[in-house]
Structures are given as structure tokens and as C-alpha cells.
Protein backbone atom coordinates (compact mmCIF):
# COMPACT_ATOMS: atom_id res chain seq x y z
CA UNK A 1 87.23 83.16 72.99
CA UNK A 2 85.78 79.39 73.48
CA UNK A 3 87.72 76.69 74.51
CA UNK A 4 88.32 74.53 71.11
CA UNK A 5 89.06 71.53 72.82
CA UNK A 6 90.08 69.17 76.43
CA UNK A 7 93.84 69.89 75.70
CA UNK A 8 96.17 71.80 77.72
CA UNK A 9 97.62 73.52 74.69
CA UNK A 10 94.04 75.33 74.39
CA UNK A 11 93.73 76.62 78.02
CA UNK A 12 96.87 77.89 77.39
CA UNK A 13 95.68 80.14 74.14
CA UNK A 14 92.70 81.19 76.35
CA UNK A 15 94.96 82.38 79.14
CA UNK A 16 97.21 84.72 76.57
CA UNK A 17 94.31 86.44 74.72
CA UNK A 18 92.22 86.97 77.75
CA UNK A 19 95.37 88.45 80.14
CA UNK A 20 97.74 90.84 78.02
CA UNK A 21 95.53 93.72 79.35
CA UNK A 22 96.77 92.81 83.09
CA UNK A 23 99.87 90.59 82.61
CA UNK A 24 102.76 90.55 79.92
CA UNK A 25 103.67 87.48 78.17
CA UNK A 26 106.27 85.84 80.95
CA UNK A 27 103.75 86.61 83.45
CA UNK A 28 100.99 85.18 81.70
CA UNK A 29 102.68 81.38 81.15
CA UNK A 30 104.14 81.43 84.75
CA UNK A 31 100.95 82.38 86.41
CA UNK A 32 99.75 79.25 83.97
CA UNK A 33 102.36 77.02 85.28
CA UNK A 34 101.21 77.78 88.96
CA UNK A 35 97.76 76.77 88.16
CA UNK A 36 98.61 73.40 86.65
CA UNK A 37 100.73 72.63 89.50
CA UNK A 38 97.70 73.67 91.68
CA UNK A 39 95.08 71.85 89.92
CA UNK A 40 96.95 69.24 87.96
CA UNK A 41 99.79 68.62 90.05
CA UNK A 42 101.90 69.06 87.32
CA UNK A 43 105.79 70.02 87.73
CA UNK A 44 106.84 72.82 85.02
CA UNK A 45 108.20 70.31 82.40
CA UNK A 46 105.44 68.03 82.69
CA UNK A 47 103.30 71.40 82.11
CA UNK A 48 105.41 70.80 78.59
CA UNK A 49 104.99 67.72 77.70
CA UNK A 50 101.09 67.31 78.77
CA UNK A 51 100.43 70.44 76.48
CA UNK A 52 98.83 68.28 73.14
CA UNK A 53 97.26 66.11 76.09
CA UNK A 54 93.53 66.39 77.28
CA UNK A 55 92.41 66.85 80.71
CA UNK A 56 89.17 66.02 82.39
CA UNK A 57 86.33 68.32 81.67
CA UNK A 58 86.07 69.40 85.62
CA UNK A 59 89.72 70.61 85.67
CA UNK A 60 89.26 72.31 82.43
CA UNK A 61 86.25 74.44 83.84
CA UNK A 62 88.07 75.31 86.86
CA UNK A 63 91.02 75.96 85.20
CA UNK A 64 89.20 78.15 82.83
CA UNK A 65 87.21 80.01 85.39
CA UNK A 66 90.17 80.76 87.20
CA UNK A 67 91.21 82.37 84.39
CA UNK A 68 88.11 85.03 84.18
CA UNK A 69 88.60 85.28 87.64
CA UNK A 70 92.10 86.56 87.26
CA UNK A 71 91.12 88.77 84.52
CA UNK A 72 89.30 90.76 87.18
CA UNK A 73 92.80 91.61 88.23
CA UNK A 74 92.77 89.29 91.63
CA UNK A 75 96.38 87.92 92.08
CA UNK A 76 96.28 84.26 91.78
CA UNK A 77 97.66 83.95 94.91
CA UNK A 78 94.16 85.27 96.49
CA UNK A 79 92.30 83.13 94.12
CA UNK A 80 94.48 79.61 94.98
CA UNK A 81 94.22 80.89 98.61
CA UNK A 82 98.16 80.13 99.13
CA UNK A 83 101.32 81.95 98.32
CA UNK A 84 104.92 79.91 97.96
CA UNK A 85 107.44 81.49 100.47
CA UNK A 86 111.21 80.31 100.87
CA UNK A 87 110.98 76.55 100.98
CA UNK A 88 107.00 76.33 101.73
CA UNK A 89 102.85 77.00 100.91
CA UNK A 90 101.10 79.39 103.07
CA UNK A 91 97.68 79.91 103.29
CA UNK A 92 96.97 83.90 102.69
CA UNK A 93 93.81 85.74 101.59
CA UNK A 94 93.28 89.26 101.42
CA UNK A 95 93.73 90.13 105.15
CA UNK A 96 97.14 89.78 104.37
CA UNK A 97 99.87 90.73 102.23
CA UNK A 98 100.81 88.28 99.57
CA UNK A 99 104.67 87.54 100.84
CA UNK A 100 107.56 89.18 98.29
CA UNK A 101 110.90 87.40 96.73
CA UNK A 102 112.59 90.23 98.20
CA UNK A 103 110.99 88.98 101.63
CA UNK A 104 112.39 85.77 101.26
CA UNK A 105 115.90 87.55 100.74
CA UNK A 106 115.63 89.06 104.46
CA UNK A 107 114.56 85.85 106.12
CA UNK A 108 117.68 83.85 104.02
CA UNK A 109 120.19 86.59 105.42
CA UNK A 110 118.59 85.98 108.95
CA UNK A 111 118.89 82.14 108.91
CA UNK A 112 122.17 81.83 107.90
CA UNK A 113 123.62 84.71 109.96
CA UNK A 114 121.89 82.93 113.08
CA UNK A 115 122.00 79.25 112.26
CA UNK A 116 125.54 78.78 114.73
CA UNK A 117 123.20 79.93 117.68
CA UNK A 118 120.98 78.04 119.55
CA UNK A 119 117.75 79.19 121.48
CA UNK A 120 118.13 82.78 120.86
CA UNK A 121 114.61 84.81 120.92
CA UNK A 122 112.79 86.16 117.98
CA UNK A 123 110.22 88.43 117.33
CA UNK A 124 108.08 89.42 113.94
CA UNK A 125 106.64 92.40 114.18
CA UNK A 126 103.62 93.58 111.70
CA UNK A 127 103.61 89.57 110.87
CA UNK A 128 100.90 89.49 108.41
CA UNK A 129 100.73 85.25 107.08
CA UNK A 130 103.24 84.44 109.27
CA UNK A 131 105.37 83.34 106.72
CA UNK A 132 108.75 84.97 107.80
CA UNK A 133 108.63 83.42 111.85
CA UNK A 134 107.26 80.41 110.46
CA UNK A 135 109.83 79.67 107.98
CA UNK A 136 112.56 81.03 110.74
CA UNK A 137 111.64 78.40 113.56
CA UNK A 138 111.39 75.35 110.90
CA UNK A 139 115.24 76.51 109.99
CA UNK A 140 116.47 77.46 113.46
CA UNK A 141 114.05 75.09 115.68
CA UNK A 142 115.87 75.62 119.12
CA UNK A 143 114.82 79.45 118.99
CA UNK A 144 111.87 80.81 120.87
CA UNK A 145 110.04 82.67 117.78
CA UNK A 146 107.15 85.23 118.23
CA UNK A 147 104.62 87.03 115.36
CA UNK A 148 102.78 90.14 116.31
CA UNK A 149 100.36 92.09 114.55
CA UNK A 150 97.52 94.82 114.87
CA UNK A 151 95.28 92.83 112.51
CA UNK A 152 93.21 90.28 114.31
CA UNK A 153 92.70 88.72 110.40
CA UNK A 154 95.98 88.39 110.32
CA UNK A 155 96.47 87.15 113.51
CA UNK A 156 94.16 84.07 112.35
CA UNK A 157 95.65 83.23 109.21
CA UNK A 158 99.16 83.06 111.02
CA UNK A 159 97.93 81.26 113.92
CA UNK A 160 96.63 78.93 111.01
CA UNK A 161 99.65 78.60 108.85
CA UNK A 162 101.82 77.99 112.36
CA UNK A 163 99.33 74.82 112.62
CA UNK A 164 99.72 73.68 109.36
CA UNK A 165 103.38 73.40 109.21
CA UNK A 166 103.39 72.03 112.83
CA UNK A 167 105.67 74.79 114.19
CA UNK A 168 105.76 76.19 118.16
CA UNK A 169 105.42 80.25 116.96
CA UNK A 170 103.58 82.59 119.25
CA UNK A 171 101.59 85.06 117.93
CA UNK A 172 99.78 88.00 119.44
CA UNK A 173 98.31 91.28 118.82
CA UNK A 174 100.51 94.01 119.00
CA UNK A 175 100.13 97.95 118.22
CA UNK A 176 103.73 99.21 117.30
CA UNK A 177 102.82 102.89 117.34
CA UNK A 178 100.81 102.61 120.65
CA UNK A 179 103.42 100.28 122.47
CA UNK A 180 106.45 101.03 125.21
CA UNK A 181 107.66 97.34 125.28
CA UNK A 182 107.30 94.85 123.46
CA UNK A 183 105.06 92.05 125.14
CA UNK A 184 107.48 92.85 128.10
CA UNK A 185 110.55 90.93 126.90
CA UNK A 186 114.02 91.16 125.38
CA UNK A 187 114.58 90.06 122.10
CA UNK A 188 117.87 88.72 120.62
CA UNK A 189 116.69 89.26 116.80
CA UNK A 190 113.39 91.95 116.19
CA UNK A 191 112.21 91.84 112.64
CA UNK A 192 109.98 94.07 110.74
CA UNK A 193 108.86 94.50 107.15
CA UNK A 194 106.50 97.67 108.20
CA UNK A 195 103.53 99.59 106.18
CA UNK A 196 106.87 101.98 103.92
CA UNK A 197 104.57 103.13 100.95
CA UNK A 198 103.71 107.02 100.79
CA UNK A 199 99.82 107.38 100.44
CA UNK A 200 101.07 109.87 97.34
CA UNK A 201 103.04 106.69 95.49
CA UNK A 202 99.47 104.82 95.03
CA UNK A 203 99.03 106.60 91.17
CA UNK A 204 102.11 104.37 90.48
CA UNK A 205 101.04 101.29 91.64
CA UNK A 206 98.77 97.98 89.77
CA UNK A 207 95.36 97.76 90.07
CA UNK A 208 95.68 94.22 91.83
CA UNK A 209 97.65 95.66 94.68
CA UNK A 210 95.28 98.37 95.48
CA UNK A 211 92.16 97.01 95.04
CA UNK A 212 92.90 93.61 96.42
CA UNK A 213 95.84 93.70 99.09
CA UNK A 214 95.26 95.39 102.98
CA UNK A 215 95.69 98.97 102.85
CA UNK A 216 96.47 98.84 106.78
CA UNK A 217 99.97 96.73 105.80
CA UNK A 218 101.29 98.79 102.60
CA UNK A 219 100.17 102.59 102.93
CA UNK A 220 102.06 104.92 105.74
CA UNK A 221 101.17 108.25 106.04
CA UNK A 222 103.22 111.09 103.83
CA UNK A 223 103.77 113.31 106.78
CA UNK A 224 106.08 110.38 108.04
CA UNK A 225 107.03 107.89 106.21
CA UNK A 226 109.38 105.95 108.34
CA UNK A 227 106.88 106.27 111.30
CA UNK A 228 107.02 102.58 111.94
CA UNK A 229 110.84 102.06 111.52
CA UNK A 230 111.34 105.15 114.21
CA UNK A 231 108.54 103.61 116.64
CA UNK A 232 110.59 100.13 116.25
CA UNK A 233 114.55 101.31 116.93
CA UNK A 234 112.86 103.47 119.66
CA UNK A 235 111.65 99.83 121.16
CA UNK A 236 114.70 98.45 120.82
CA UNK A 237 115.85 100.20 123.82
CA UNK A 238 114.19 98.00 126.31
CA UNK A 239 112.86 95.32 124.25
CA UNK A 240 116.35 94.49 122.16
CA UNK A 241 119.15 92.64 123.76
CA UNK A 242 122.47 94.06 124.25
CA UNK A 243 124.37 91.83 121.22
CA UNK A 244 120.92 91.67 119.63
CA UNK A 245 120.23 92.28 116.31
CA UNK A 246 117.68 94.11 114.46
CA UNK A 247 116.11 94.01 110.49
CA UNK A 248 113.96 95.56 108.77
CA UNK A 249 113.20 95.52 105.13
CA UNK A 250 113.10 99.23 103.37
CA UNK A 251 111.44 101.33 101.21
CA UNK A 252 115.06 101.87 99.44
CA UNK A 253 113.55 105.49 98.54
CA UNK A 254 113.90 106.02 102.21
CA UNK A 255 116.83 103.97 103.79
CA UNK A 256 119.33 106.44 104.40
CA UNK A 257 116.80 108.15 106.62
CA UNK A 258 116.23 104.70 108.45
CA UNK A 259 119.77 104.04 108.89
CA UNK A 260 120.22 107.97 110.20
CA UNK A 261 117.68 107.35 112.93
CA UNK A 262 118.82 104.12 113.93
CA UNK A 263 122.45 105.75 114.41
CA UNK A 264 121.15 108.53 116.05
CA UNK A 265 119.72 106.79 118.49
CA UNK A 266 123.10 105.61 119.61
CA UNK A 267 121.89 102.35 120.63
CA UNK A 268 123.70 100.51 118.35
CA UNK A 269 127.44 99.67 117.59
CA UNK A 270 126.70 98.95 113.66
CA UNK A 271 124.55 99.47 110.93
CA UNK A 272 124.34 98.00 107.49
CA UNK A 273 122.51 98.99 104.70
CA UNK A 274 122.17 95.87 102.29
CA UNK A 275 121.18 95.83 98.63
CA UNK A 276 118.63 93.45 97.17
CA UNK A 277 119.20 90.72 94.29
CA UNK A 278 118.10 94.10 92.51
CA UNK A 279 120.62 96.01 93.58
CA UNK A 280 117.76 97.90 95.64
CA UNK A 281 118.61 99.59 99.26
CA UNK A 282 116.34 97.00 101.04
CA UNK A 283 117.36 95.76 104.09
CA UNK A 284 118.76 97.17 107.61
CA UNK A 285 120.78 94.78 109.67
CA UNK A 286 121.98 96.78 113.07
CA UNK A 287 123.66 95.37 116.11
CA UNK A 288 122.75 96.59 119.49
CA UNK A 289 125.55 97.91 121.93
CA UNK A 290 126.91 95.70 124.75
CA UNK A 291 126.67 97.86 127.70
């Protein structure tokens, strides 16, 4: 299909016939809405009313080849180089995972269960962009916030991200299956969103996950999936405060088993199993004993 002319409106038509194979119709005109925003600086209802309106012949050829780039099933995210987290842009590319709404759920629950403390110490681990300590210390500033991760890509694009929204986070690498302590220190909040996807459950997922996303922060081995949760509550017995708290976000097929270890370990005086806007098992909030 050819462009039939400078307006909106026509980018638009070339966007649904050339994506139905990849995205469905919703998909389709908000992944459109995110490129004029990008490109044109346009809100969504100006996206509207600019639609019988021409634009400039070099923001109709990028906007069209971002189109055909998309078509090769790259999320847009990759291909605008920045993901919208929370409140904010981050930078991401395909050393790291592009951040989830359900992501943004965890780091909401953690702000405003924390925001009546002041300078408590936080920790990331498996960080990826950055985006959840990042968007922690701009909400609770008087905390001491850290980011860890195996991935030294990673490791640059949050380093990068902490510059570019002028926020103190610390980020280093960090091997959670390898490790005894963490970095030597207690924390009073530990956070994790670790690799929870069975190697087996990749038939089920979209082409633009598994060709384009890191491998190293989604897949988990089938002979133990909730390797990385039992590595981090194991941690927590030197490297979590007594009071502290810990969360992790879940694979809801397997948060029962999470929650079982975590008890087990009788380190901690509660645990909470909390549902996503979904209704999905996704989150573990536990509080560490006092003595």
C-alpha cells in the first residue's frame, strides 16, 4: 500500500493494513498514538483533530518507516529507544526488558506503603532499565536506593537512565545465584522482579518477545522455576533488616510455591500474596521478623 497523501488520516490506513498480522485493531491505533506523540509531539486528542491535516514530508517518511520496521515484529518501544514507566521515559533497548503495567503496580504498592518513612535502604535486584529504583528514589528521595544486575548492558542503560532523570541510585553488578550477601549490607526494602518463565512456556509466547527481548531476564530453567525467588528469601537472612520488607513480582502459575518457601524459611512474621489489576497472583509482600 502507498501513501495517498501528507495527511495523518493516511498514515493511519497504512498502519492498519500493514499490522493486523502482528497487532489487533486497539493495538494498532495506540501503538499509532505513541508514535505521533514521539515524532509529532502530539497529545492523543490532538492525534484526532490533526487527522485530515498534512504533515511535513520528513515526518511522514519516518513515520512510515517506522511502520515497516514494526511490521518486522520489533516492539515500538525498541524502535523509539524509550519505554513510559509510572510517571516517566526511560531509555531501554534490547539489553533490557521493556518495563510491564503490572511492574508499575509493584513499585505504586511500594511507594505508598513506604512514603511515611524517611531514609530507609533499598535495593533492586535483577534491575534491568532501572526503571523501578529510579522511579522509587524520585518518590521517596530521602532513601538510600541501590540497582543490581548480572548484565553489564544493563548495568549501562540504568546507570544512563539514573543520569537522565538526575537521581542519586547506585547500581552494581550482582550475581543472585552465585552471591552470600548482598553487596555486604542490610536492606530495609529488597525488590525483585526475577527471570519466572519456564523454558517449556516459550511455544505460548509472541514472536516480538522472543526474538527481540533478553533471554537472560525472562527464561528460568524448568527443573526450578522459582530458583531466583529461593536464592533471594535465602539472602534475606543476612542482607534483610529485621522489620524489613521484601517484594517480588510472580509468575502467578507459581506463587503459592513462593509464598511456601518464604514461610518455610521462618524468617518472616507475614506474608501476602497480592492480586494484580487482573486479578492475577502477582506480587509477594513479606515482613521480616524482629528478633
Amino acid at each position: 500500500m502507498k501513501i495517498a497523501s501528507n495527511k495523518l488520516s493516511e498514515l493511519l490506513k497504512y498502519y492498519q493494513s500493514e499490522l493486523p498480522n502482528i497487532y489487533d485493531k486497539e493495538e494498532i491505533y495506540a501503538i499509532f498514538e505513541i508514535v505521533c506523540e514521539h515524532f509529532l509531539n502530539y497529545s492523543k486528542t490532538e492525534v484526532v483533530t490533526n487527522l485530515n491535516n498534512n504533515i511535513n514530508q520528513s515526518d511522514l517518511i519516518t513515520i512510515y518507516n517506522t511502520c515497516n520496521e514494526l511490521k518486522t515484529g520489533k516492539p515500538i518501544q525498541y524502535i523509539l529507544k524509550e519505554a513510559f514507566f509510572y510517571d516517566s521515559n526511560f531509555y531501554v533497548n534490547t539489553g533490557v526488558l521493556i518495563p510491564r503495567p503490572e511492574t508499575e503496580e509493584l513499585v505504586d504498592l511500594i511507594i505508598k506503603s513506604s512514603n511515611t518513612q524517611s531514609h530507609l535502604n533499598i535495593i533492586d535486584l535483577g534491575t534491568g532499565s532501572g526503571c523501578i529504583p529510579i522511579t522509587i528514589k524520585k518518590h521517596l528521595p530521602n532513601s538510600i536506593v541501590y540497582g543490581a544486575d548480572i548484565s553489564e548492558k544493563a548495568l549501562e542503560i540504568s546507570n544512563y537512565n539514573s543520569i537522565k532523570h538526575s537521581v542519586d541510585v547506585n547500581f552494581f553488578h550482582f550475581d543472585i545465584l552465585n552471591a552470600t550477601t548482598i553487596n555486604n549490607q542490610q536492606f530495609d526494602i529488597i525488590i525483585s522482579n526475577p527471570p519466572y518463565i519456564n523454558i517449556t512456556e516459550k511455544v505460548e509466547m509472541e514472536k516480538r518477545v522472543l526474538e527481540f527481548e533478553p533471554s537472560l531476564a525472562l527464561f528460568v530453567d524448568d527443573c526450578d522455576t522459582i530458583i531466583f525467588y529461593k536464592k533471594i528469601i535465602d539472602l534475606c537472612s543476612n542482607s534483610l533488616a529485621k522489620n524489613g520488607y521484601l517484594y517480588f513480582e510472580l509468575n502467578p502459575l507459581y506463587a503459592h510455591d513462593v509464598e511456601q518457601y518464604a514461610m518455610n524459611s521462618k524468617l518472616f512474621i507475614s506474608c501476602e500474596i497480592i492480586k494484580d489489576m487482573s486479578g492475577k497472583k502477582r506480587f509477594l509482600k513479606a515482613k521480616k521478623l524482629a528478633q
